[in-house]
C-alpha atoms as a PDB file:
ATOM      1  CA  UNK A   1     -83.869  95.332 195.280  1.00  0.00           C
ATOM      2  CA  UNK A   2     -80.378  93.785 196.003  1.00  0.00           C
ATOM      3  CA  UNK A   3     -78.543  90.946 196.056  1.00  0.00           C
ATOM      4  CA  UNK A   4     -75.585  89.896 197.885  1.00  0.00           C
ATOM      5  CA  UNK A   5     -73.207  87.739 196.162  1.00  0.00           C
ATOM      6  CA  UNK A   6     -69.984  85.946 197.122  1.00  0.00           C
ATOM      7  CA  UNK A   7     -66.645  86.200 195.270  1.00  0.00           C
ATOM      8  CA  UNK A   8     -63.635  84.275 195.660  1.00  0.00           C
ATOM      9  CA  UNK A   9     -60.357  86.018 194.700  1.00  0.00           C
ATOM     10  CA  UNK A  10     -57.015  85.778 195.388  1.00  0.00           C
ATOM     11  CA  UNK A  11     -55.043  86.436 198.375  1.00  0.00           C
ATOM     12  CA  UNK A  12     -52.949  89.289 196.047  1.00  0.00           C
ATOM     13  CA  UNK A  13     -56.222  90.461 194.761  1.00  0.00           C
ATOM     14  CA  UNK A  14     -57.652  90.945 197.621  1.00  0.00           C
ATOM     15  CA  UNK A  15     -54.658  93.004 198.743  1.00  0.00           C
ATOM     16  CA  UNK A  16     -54.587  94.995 196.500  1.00  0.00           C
ATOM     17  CA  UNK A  17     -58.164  96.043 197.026  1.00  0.00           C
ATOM     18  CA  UNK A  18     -57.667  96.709 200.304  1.00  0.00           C
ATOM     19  CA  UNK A  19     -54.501  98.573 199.530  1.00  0.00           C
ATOM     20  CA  UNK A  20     -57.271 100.949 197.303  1.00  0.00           C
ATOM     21  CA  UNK A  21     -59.698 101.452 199.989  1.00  0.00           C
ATOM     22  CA  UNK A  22     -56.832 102.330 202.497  1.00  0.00           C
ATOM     23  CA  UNK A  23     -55.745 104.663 200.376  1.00  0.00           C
ATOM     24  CA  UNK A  24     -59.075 106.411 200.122  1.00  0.00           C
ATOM     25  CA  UNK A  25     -60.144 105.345 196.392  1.00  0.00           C
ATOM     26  CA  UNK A  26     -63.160 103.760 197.686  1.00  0.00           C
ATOM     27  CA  UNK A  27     -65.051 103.665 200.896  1.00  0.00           C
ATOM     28  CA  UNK A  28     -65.376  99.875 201.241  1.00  0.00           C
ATOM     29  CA  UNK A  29     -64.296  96.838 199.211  1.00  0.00           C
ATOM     30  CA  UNK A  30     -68.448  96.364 198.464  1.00  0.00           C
ATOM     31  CA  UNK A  31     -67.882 100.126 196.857  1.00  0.00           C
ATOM     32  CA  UNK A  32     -64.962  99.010 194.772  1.00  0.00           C
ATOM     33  CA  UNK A  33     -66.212  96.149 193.446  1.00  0.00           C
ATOM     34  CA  UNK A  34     -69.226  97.940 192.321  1.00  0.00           C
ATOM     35  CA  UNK A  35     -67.589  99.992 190.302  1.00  0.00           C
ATOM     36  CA  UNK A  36     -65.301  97.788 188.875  1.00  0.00           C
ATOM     37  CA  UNK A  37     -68.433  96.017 187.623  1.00  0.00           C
ATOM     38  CA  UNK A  38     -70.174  99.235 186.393  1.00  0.00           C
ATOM     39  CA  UNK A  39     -67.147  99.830 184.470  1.00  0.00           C
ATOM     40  CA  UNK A  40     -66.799  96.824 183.184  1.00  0.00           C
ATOM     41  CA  UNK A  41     -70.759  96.682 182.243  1.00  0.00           C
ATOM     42  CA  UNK A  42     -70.527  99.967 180.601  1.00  0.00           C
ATOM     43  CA  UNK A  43     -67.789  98.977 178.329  1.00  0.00           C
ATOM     44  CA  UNK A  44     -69.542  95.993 176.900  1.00  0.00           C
ATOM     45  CA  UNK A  45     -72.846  98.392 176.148  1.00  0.00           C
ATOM     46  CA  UNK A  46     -69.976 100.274 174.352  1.00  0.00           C
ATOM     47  CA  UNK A  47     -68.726  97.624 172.488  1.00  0.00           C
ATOM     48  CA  UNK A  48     -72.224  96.599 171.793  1.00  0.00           C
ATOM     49  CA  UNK A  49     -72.874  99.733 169.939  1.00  0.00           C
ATOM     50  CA  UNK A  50     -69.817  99.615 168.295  1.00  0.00           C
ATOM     51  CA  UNK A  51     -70.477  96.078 166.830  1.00  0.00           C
ATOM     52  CA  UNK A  52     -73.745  97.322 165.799  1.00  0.00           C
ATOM     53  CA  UNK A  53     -72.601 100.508 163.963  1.00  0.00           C
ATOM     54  CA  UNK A  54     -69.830  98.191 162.155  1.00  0.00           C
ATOM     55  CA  UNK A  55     -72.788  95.907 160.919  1.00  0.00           C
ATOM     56  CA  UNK A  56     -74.724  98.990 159.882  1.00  0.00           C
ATOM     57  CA  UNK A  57     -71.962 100.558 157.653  1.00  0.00           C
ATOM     58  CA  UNK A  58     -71.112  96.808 156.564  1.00  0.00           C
ATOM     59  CA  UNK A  59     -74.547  95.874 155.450  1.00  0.00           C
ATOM     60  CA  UNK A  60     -75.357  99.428 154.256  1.00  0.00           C
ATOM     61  CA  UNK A  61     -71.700 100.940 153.191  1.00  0.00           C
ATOM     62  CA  UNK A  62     -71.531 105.198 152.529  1.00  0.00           C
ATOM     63  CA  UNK A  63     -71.856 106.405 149.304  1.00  0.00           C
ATOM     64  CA  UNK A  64     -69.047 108.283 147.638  1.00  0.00           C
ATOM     65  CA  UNK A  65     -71.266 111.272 147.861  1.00  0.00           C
ATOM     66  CA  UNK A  66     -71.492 110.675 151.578  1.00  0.00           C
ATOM     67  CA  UNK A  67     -67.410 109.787 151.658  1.00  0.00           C
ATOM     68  CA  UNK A  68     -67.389 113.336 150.475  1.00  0.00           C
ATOM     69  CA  UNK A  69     -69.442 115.508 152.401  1.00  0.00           C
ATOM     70  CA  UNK A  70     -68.083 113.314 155.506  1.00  0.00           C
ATOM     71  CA  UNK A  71     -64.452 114.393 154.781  1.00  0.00           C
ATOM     72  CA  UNK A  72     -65.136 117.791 154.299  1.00  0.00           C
ATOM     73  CA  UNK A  73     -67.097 118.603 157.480  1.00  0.00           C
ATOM     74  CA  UNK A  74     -64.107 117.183 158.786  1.00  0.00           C
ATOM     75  CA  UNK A  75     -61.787 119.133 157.550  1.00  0.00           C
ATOM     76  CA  UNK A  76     -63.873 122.059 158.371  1.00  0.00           C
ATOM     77  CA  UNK A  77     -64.103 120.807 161.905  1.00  0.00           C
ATOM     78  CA  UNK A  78     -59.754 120.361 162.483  1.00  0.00           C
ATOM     79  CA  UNK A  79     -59.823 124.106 161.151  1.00  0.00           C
ATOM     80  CA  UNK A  80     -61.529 125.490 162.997  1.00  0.00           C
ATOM     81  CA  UNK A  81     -59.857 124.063 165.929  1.00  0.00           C
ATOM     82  CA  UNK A  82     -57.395 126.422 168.020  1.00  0.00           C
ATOM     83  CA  UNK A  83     -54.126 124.354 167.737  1.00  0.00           C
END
């Protein structure tokens, strides 16, 4: 199911939208603002799992064992890397 909603924006903004669809970015302002908000929705479930790894490693910190092993898988890992 879907829902139409109505947003108000700017007389610029608006321009500007319709200077992206004109140029061929996106089919229709509908399109545009679809995936502005997809973008926008998939960097907060990003940032939610970033917050949630930060809480992890705060309430539950590596051990210097860990630290170790961690540090020299990556150094492994830039080696082997074709600079």
């Amino acid at each position: 199911m879907s829902l139409m909603i109505t947003v108000r924006m700017s007389t610029e903004r608006v321009e500007k939208v319709d200077a992206l669809v004109a140029s061929g970015a996106y089919a229709t302002r509908a399109d545009l603002v679809r995936a502005a908000v997809d973008e926008l929705l998939r960097r907060e479930e990003e940032a939610a799992i970033d917050r949630a790894i930060i809480e992890g490693y705060t309430r539950m910190p590596p051990t210097e064992e860990e630290l170790r092993w961690a540090e020299a898988a990556a150094r492994r890992s830039v080696a082997a890397e074709p600079w």
